[in-house]
Protein backbone atom coordinates (compact mmCIF):
# COMPACT_ATOMS: atom_id res chain seq x y z
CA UNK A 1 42.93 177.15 271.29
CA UNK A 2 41.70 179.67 269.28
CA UNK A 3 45.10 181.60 268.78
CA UNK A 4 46.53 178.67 267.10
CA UNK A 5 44.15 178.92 264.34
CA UNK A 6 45.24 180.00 261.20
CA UNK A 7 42.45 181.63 258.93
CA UNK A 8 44.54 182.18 256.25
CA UNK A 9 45.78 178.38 255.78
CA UNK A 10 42.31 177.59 255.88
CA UNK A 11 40.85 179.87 253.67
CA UNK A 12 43.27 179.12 250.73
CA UNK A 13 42.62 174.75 251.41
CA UNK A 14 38.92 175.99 251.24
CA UNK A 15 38.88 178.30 248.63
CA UNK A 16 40.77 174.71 246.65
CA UNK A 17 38.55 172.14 247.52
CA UNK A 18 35.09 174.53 246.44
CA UNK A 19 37.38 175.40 242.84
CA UNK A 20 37.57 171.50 242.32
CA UNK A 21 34.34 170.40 242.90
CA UNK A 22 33.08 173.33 241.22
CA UNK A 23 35.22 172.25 238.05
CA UNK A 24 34.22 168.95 238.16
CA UNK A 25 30.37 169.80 238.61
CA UNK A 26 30.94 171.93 235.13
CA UNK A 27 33.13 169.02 233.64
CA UNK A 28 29.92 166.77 233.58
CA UNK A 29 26.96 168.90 233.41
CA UNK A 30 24.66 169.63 230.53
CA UNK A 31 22.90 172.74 230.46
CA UNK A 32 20.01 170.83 228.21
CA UNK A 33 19.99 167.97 230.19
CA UNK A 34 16.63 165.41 230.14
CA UNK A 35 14.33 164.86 232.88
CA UNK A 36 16.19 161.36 233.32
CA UNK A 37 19.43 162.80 233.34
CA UNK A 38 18.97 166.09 235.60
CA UNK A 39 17.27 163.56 237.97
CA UNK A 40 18.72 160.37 238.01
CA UNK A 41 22.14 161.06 235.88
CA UNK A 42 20.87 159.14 232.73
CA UNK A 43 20.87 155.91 235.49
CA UNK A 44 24.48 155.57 234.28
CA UNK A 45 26.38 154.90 237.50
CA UNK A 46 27.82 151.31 238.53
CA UNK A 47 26.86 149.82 241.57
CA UNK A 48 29.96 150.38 243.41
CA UNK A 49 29.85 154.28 241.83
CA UNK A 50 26.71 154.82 243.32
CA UNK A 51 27.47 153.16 246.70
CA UNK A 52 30.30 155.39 247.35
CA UNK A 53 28.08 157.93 246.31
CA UNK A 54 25.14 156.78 248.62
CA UNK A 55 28.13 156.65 251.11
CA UNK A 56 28.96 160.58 250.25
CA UNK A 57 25.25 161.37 250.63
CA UNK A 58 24.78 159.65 253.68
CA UNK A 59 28.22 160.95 255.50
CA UNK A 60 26.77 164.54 256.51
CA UNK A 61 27.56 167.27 259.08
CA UNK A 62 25.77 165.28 261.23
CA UNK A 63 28.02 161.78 260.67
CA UNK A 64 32.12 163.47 260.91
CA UNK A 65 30.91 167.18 263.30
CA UNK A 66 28.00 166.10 265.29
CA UNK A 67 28.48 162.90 266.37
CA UNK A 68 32.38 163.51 266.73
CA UNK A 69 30.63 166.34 269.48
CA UNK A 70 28.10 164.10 270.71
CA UNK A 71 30.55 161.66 271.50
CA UNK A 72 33.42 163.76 273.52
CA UNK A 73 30.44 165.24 275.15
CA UNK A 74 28.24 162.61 276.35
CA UNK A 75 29.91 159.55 275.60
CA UNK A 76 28.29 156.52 274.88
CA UNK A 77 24.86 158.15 274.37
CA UNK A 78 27.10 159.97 271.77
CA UNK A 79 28.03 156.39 270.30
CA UNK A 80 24.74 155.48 269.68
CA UNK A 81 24.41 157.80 266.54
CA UNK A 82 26.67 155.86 265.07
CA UNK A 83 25.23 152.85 266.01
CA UNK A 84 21.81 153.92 264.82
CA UNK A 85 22.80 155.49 261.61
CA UNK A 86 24.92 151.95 260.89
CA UNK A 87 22.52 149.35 261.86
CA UNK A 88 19.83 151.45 259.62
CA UNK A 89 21.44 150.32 256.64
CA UNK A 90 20.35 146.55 257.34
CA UNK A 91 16.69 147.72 257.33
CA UNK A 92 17.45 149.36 253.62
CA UNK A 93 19.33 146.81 251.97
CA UNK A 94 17.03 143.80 253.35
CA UNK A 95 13.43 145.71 252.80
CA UNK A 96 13.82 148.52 250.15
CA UNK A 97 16.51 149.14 247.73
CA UNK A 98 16.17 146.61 245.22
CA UNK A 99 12.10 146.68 245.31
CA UNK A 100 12.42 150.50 244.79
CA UNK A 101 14.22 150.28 242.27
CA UNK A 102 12.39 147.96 240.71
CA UNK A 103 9.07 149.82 240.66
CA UNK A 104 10.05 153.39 240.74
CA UNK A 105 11.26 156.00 238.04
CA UNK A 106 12.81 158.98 239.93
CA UNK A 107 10.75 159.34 243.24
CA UNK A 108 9.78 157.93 246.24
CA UNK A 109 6.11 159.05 244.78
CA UNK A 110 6.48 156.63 241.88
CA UNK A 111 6.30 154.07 244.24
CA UNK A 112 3.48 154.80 246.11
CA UNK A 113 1.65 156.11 243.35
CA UNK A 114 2.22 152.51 241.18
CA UNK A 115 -1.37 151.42 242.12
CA UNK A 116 -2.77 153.70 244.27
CA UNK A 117 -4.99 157.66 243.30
CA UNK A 118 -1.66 159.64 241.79
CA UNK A 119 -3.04 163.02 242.98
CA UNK A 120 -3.35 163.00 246.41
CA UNK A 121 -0.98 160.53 246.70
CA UNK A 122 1.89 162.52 245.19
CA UNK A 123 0.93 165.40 247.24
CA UNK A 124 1.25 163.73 250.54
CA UNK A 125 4.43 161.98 249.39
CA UNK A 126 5.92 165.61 248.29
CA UNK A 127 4.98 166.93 251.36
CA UNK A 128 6.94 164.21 253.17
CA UNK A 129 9.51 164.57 251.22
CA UNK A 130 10.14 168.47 251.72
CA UNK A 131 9.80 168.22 255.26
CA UNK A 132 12.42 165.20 255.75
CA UNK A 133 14.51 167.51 253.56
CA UNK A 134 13.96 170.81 255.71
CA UNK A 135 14.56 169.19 258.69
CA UNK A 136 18.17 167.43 257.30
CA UNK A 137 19.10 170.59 255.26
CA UNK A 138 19.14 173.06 258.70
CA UNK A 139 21.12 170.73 260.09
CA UNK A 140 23.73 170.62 257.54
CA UNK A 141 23.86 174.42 257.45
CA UNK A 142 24.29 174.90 260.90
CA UNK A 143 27.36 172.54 260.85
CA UNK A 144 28.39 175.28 258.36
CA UNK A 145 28.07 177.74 259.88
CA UNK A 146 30.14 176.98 262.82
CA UNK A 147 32.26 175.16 260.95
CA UNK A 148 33.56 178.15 259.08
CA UNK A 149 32.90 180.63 261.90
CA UNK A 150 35.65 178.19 263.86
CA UNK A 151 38.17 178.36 260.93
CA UNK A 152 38.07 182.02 260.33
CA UNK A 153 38.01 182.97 263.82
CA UNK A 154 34.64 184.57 263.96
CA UNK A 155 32.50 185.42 266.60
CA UNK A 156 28.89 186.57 267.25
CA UNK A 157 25.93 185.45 265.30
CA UNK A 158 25.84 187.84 262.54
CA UNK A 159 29.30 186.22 260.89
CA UNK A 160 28.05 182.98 261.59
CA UNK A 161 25.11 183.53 260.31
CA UNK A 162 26.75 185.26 256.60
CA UNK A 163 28.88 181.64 256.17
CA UNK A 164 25.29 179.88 256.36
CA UNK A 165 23.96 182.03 253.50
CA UNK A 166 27.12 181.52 251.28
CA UNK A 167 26.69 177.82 251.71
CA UNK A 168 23.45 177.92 250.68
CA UNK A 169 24.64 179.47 247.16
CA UNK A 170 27.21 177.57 246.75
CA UNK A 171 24.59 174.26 247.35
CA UNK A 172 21.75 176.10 244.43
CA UNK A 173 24.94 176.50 241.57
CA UNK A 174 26.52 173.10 242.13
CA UNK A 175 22.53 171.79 241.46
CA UNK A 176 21.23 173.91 238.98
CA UNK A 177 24.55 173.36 236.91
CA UNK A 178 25.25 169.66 237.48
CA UNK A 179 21.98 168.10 238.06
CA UNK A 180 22.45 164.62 239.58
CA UNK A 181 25.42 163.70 237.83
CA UNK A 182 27.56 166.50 238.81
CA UNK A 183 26.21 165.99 242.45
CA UNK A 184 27.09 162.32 242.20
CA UNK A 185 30.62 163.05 241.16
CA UNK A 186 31.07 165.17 244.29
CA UNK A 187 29.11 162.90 246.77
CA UNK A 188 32.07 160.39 245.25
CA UNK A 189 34.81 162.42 245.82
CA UNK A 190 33.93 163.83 248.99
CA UNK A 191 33.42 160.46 250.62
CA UNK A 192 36.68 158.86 249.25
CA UNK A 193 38.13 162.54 250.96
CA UNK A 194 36.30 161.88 253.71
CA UNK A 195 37.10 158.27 254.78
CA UNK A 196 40.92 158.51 254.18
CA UNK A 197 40.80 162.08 255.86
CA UNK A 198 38.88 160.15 259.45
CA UNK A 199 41.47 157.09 258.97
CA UNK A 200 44.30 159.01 259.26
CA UNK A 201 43.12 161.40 261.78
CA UNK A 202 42.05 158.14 263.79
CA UNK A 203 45.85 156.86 263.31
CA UNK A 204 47.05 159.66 265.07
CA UNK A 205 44.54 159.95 267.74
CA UNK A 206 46.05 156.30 268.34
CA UNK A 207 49.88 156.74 267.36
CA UNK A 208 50.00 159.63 270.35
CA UNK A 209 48.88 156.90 272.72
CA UNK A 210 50.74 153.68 271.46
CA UNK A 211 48.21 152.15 269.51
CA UNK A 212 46.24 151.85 272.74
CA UNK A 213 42.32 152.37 272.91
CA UNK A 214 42.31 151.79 276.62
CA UNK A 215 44.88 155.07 277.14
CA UNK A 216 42.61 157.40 274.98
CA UNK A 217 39.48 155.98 277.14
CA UNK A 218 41.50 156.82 280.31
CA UNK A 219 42.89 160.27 279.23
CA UNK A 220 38.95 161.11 278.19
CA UNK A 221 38.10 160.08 281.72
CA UNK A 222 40.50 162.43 282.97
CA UNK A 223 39.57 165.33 281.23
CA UNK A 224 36.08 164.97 281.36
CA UNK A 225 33.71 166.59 284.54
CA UNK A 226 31.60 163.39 284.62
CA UNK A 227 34.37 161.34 284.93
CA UNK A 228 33.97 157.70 283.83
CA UNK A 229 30.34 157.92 283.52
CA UNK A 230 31.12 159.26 279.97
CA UNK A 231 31.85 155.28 279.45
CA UNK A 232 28.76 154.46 280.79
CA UNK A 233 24.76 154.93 279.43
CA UNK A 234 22.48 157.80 280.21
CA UNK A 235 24.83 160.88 280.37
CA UNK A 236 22.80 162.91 277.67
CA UNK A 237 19.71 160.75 277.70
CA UNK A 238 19.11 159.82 281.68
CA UNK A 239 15.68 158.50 280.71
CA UNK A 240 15.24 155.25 279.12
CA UNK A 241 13.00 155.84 276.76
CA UNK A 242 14.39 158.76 275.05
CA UNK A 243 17.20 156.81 274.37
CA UNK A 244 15.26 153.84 273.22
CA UNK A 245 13.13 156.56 271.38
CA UNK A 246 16.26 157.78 269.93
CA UNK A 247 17.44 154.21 268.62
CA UNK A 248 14.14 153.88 267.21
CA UNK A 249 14.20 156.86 264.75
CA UNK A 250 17.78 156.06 263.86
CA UNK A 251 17.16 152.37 262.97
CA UNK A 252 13.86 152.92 260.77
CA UNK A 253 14.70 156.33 259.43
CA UNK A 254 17.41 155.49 256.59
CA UNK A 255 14.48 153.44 254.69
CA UNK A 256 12.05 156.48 254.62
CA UNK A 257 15.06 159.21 253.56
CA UNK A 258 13.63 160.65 250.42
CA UNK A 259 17.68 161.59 249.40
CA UNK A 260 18.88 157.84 249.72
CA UNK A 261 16.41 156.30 248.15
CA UNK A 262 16.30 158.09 245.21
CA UNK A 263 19.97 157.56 244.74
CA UNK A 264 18.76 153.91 243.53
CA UNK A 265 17.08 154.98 240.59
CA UNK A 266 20.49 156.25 238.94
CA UNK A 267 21.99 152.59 238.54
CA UNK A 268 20.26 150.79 235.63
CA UNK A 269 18.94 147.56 237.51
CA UNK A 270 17.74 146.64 241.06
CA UNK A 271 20.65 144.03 240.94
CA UNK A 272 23.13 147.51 240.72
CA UNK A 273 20.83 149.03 243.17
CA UNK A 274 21.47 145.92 245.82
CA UNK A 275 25.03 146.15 245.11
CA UNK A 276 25.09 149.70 245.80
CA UNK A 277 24.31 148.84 249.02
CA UNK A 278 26.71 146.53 249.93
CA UNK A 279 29.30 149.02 248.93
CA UNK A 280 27.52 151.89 251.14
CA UNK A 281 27.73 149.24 254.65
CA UNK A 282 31.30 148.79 254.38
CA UNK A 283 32.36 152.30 253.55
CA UNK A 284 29.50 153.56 256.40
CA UNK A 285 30.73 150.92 258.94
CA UNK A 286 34.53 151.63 258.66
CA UNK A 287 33.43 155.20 259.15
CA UNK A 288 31.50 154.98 261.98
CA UNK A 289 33.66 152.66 264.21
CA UNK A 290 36.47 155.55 263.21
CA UNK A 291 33.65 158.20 265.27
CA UNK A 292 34.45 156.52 268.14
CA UNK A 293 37.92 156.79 268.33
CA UNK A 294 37.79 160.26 267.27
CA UNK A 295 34.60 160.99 269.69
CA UNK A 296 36.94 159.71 272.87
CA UNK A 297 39.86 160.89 271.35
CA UNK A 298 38.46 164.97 271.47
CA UNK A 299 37.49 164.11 274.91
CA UNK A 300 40.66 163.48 275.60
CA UNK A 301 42.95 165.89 273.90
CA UNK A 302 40.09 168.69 273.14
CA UNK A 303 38.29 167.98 276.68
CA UNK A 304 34.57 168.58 276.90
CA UNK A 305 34.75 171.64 278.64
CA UNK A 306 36.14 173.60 275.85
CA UNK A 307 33.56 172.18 273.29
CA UNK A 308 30.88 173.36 276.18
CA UNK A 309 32.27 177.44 276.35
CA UNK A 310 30.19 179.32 274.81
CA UNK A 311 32.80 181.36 273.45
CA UNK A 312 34.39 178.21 271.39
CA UNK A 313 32.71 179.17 267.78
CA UNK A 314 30.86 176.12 266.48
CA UNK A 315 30.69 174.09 270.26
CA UNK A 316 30.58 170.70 270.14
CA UNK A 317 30.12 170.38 266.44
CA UNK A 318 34.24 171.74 266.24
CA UNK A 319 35.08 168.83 267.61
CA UNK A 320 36.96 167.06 264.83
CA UNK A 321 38.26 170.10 263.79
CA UNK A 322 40.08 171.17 266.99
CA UNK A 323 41.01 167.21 267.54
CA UNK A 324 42.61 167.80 264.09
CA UNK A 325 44.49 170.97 265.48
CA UNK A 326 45.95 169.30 268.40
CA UNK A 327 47.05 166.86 266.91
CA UNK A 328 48.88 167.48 263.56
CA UNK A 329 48.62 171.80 263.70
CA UNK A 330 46.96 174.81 261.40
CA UNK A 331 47.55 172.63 258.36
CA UNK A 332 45.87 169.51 259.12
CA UNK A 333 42.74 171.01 260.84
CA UNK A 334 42.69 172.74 257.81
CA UNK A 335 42.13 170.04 255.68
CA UNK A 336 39.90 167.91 257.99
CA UNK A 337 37.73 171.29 258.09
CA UNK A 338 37.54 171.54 254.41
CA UNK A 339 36.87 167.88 254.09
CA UNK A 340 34.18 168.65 256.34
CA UNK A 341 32.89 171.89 254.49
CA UNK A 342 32.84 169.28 250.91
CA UNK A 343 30.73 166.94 253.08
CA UNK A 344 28.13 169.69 253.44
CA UNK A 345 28.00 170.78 250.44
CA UNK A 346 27.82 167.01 248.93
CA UNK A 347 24.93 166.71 251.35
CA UNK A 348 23.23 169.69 250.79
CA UNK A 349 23.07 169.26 246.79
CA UNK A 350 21.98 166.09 247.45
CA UNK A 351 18.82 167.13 249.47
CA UNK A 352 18.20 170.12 247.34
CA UNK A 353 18.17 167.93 244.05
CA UNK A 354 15.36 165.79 245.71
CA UNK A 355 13.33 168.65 247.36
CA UNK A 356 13.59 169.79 243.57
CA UNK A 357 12.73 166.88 241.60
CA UNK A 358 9.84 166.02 244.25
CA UNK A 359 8.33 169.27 243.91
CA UNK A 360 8.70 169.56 239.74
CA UNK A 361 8.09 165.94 238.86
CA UNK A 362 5.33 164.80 241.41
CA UNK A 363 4.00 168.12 241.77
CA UNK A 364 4.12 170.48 238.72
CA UNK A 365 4.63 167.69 236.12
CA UNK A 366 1.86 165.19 237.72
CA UNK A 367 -0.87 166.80 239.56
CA UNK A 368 -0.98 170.59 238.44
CA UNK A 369 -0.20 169.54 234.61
CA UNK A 370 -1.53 165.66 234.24
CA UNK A 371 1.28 164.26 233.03
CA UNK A 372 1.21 166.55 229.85
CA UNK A 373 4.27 168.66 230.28
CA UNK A 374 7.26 169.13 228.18
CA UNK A 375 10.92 167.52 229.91
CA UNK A 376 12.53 170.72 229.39
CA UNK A 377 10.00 172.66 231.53
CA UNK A 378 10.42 170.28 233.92
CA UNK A 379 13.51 170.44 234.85
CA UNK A 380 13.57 174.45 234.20
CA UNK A 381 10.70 174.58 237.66
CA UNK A 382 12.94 171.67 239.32
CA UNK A 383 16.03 174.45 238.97
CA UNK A 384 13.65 176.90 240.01
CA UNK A 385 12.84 174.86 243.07
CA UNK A 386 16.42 174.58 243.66
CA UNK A 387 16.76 178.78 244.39
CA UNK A 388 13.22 178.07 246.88
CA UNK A 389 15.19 175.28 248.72
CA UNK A 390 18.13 177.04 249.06
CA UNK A 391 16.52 180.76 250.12
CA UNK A 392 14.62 178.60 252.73
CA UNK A 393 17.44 176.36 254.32
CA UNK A 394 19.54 179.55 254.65
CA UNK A 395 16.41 180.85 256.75
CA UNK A 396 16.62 177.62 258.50
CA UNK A 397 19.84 177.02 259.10
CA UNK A 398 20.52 180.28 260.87
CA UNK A 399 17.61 179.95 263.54
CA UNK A 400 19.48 175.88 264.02
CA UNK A 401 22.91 177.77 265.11
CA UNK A 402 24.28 176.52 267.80
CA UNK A 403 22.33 173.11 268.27
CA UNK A 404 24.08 169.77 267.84
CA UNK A 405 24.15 168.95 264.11
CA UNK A 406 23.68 165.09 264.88
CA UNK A 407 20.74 165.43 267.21
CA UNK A 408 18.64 167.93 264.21
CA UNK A 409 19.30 165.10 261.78
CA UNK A 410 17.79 162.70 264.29
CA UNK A 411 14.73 164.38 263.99
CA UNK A 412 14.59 164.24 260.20
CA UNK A 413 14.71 160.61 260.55
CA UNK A 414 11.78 160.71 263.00
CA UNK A 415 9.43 162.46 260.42
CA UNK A 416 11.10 159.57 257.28
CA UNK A 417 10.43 156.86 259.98
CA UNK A 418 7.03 158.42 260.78
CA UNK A 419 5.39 159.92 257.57
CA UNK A 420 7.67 157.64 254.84
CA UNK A 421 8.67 154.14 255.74
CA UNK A 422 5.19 152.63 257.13
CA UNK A 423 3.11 153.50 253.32
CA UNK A 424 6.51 152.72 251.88
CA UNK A 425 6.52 149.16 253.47
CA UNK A 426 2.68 148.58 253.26
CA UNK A 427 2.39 149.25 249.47
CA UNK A 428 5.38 146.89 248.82
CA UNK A 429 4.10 144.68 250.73
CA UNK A 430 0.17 144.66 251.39
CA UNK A 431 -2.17 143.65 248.66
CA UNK A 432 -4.70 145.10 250.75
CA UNK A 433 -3.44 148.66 251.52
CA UNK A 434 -5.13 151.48 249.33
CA UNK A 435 -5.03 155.46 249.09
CA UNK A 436 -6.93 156.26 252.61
CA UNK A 437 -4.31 153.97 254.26
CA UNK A 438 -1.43 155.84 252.51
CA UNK A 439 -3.01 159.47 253.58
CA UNK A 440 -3.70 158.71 257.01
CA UNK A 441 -0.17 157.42 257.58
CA UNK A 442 1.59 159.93 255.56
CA UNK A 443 0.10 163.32 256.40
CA UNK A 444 -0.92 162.05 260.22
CA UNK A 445 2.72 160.74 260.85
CA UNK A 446 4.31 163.70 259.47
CA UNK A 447 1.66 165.55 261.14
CA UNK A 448 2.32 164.09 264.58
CA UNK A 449 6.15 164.00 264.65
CA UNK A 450 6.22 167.73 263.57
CA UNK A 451 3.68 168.49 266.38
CA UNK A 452 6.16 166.20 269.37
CA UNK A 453 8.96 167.70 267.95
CA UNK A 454 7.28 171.45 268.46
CA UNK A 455 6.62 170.45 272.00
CA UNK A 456 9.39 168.52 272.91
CA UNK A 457 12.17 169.93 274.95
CA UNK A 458 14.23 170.58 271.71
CA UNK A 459 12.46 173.34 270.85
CA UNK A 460 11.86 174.89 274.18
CA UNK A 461 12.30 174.94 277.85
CA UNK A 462 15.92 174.76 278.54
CA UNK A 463 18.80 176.87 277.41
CA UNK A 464 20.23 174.40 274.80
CA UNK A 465 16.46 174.58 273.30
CA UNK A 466 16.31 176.31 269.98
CA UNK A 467 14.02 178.71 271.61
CA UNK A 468 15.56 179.15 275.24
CA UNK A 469 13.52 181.73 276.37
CA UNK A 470 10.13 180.08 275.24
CA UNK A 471 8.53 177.46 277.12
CA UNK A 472 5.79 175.38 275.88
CA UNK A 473 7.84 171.67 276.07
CA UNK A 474 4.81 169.34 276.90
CA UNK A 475 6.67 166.57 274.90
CA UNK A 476 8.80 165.04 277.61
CA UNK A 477 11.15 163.35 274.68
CA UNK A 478 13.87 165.33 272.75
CA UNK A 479 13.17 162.58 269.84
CA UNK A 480 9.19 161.85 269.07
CA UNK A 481 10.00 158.32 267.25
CA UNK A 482 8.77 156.03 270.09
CA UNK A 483 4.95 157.25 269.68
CA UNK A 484 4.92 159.11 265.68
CA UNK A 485 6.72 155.93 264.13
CA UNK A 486 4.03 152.98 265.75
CA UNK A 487 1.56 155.98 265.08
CA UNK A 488 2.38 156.34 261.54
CA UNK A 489 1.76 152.39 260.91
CA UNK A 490 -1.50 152.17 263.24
CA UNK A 491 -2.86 155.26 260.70
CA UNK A 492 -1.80 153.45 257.77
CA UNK A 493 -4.14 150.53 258.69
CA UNK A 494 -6.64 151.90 259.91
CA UNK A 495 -6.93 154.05 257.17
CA UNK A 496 -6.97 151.18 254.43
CA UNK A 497 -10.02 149.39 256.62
CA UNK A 498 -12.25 152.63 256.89
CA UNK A 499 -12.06 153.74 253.17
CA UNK A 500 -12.54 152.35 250.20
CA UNK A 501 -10.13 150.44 247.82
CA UNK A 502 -9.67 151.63 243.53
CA UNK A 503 -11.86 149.28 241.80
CA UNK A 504 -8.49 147.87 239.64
CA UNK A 505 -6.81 147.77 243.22
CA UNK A 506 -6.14 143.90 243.26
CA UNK A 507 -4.89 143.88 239.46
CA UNK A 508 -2.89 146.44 240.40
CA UNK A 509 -1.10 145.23 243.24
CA UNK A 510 -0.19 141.82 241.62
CA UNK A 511 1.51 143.86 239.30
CA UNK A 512 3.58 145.97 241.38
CA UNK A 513 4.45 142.17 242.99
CA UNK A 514 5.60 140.95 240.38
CA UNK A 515 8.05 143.87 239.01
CA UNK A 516 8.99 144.80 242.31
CA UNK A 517 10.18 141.03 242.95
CA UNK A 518 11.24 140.43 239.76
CA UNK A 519 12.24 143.71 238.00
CA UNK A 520 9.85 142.26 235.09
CA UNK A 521 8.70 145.50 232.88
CA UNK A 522 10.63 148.03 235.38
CA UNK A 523 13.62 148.83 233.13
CA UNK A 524 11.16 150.37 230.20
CA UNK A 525 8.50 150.87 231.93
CA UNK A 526 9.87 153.34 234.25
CA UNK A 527 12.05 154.96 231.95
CA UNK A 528 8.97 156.49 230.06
């Protein structure tokens, strides 16, 4: 398929879509901008703004390329990314968003830090934080790179590996220019793009077979070398409890992702933050029921054995993009690919903006100065940051070539699901939980997932590992969530029961009750 490509098409629809974000990120930047602004854009976005937004965020490589992949590939085991990343949001709107809103300022950190020992409990919280951030920002630049290696026609790593490192500085100038404001404005545009872009795609998958699901199921059959077990459980994930594992990191991750959650402290109540999420289901769920026709519909017009040559540049991940090709041409794969390149760059600011403001405001601003640092120099480090992020995702992102953009994002819920969501949950809701609770379950969750993950069969052991030759998988699971997640909660308790509690500890946590319940206090007390 590769002779029907037309680099040139491409190149001038991409070189279009980077010129108008890029405009737009100028159009609403401020080069002085506050603390509050570069962070949380001046908490000046609408409910349903920010929910598209959240929507854009959310929406990554991983969401449109990787499951797309997954899906022709494997099937139903495919399906149950979308599934996962879907049902997720239930667990965020019904536990977290409009309590962390209510208690927070621009971090995750705030939070935890309301009435437990700031220091060490911003550190661990940072630490999180960058590593749920690594872990999703190599995945998005890996879709990248094959992404653009499959549009230009380019082969071999070394190319590939040159479109990774000119995402990456495209993702440091739209944040150091446009803060979160100018990043919101792109996650906005890039999921309206985005949705419309899928629908109509989806249409067409349909229109060539008269409207008729069952014929694109059948064709897929057809053209795929398992045969109808691509309708059936357990072609990528034959053992139980790897998919169940799976499932597990999927559904509990989305509350622990530092990215989302901070993308509720730039509406200016926890009422706008609970709208927000309304907004972000429906947008997310008429997206991800879309993946599935355009999963089945690759398998069937694409087939899985061309998305499995080694010589097709980006594998399964150009899955929607060659769908796109065989079905409407050069010109429409052209735009579904640049679509897809916005998506990762919407994405990628996002993470890099809360990498940055983790490391600058919990880090610089709280523990190394104590609070007594000018807003201007904080956001100066937090741009600063920004370059660090970016040099290291590059890094990242061209050791991830190659590996299914879907499955690397799956891990980065593992660690949010593992390290984040069980201190998250217990200081919202357990007067008794202190600072030894929130340090055992922070750095020993993060600490075990990263350690599973090492020594699962993702990282070694097989030749779709990221290390083929290596072999040190004593993991048996490609996803650690089944034993880090329960992990990360057992730690957090057991860490509250064998250390002591702050002596205002009670006082405190009645007051975090009541303005996390209530929003009493949390509109000017978290604003200064």
């Amino acid at each position: 398929m590769s002779h029907e490509i037309n680099p040139v098409i491409n190149m001038i629809v991409f070189a279009l879509f980077v010129a108008v974000t890029l405009f737009i990120v100028f159009r609403v930047s401020r080069q002085k901008a506050s603390a509050a602004e570069f962070y949380a854009g001046n908490r000046s976005f609408s409910g349903p703004q920010n929910g598209i937004a959240i929507s854009g965020d959310y929406l990554s490589a991983a969401s449109f390329l990787g499951i797309c992949g997954a899906i022709a590939m494997a099937g139903y085991d495919g399906f149950l990314y979308s599934i996962g990343f879907l049902v997720a949001w239930l667990v965020a709107l019904l536990l977290v968003a409009e309590l962390l809103r209510n208690t927070g300022k621009f971090t995750m950190a705030d939070v935890l830090s309301f009435r437990l020992n700031q220091r060490p409990v911003r550190l661990a919280a940072s630490l999180t934080t960058l590593a749920v951030c690594f872990f999703y920002l190599i995945a998005q630049m890996a879709g990248a790179g094959g992404l653009v290696a499959l549009l230009l026609g380019l082969e071999g790593k070394l190319p590939t590996a040159l479109t990774v490192v000119v995402v990456g500085l495209l993702m440091i100038v739209y944040v150091i220019v446009g803060g979160m404001k100018g990043t919101t404005w792109v996650q906005i545009i890039k999921a309206v793009l985005l949705v419309v872009g899928v629908g109509i795609l989806a249409i067409l998958v349909l229109g060539r077979y008269g409207f008729n699901f069952s014929a694109v199921l059948d064709e897929a059959i057809a053209m795929s070398p398992d045969g109808e077990a691509i309708l059936a459980p357990g072609l990528k994930y034959p053992n139980p409890v790897d998919f169940l594992s799976l499932g597990l990191a999927l559904v509990l991750g989305t509350a622990g992702l530092p990215h989302v959650l901070m993308r509720f402290y730039t509406v200016p109540s926890g009422k706008e933050a609970r709208r927000s999420v309304v907004w972000a289901i429906w947008i997310i769920g008429i997206f991800y029921v879309l993946t599935l026709i355009l999963g089945y519909g690759a398998a069937a017009l694409v087939g899985p054995e061309v998305l499995a040559d080694p010589s097709t540049p980006g594998g399964e991940n150009a899955a929607a993009p060659l769908l796109a090709l065989a079905i409407g041409g050069p010109v429409l794969m052209a735009v579904v690919s640049a679509i897809a390149f916005a998506t990762i760059l919407a994405v990628v600011a996002g993470l890099a903006i809360t990498a940055a403001t983790s490391f600058a405001h919990d880090i610089y601003a709280s523990v190394i100065r104590k609070g007594e640092v000018p807003a201007d120099d904080e956001v100066k480090i937090a741009r600063w940051t920004v370059v660090a992020i970016g040099i290291l995702a590059i890094v990242g992102g061209v050791v991830a070539l190659g590996q299914n953009v879907a499955f690397l994002v799956a891990l980065a819920f593992a660690v949010a699901a593992s390290a984040n969501l069980p201190t998250i949950l217990f200081s919202l809701f357990w007067k008794r939980f202190n600072t030894g609770g929130a340090l055992f379950s922070m750095i020993g969750g993060l600490a075990a997932c990263l350690i599973l993950i090492v020594l699962s069969p993702a990282v070694s052991g097989n030749e779709k590992a990221m290390f083929p030759g290596a072999d040190f998988d004593l993991f048996p699971l490609s996803n650690p969530g089944i034993v880090s997640i329960p992990l990360g909660f057992l730690l957090g308790i057991v860490g509250t029961f064998v250390t002591k509690s702050e002596p205002d500890h009670e006082a405190k946590a009645a007051e975090m009750e009541v303005r996390a319940f209530t929003g009493a206090g949390a509109e000017g007390a978290s604003d200064h």
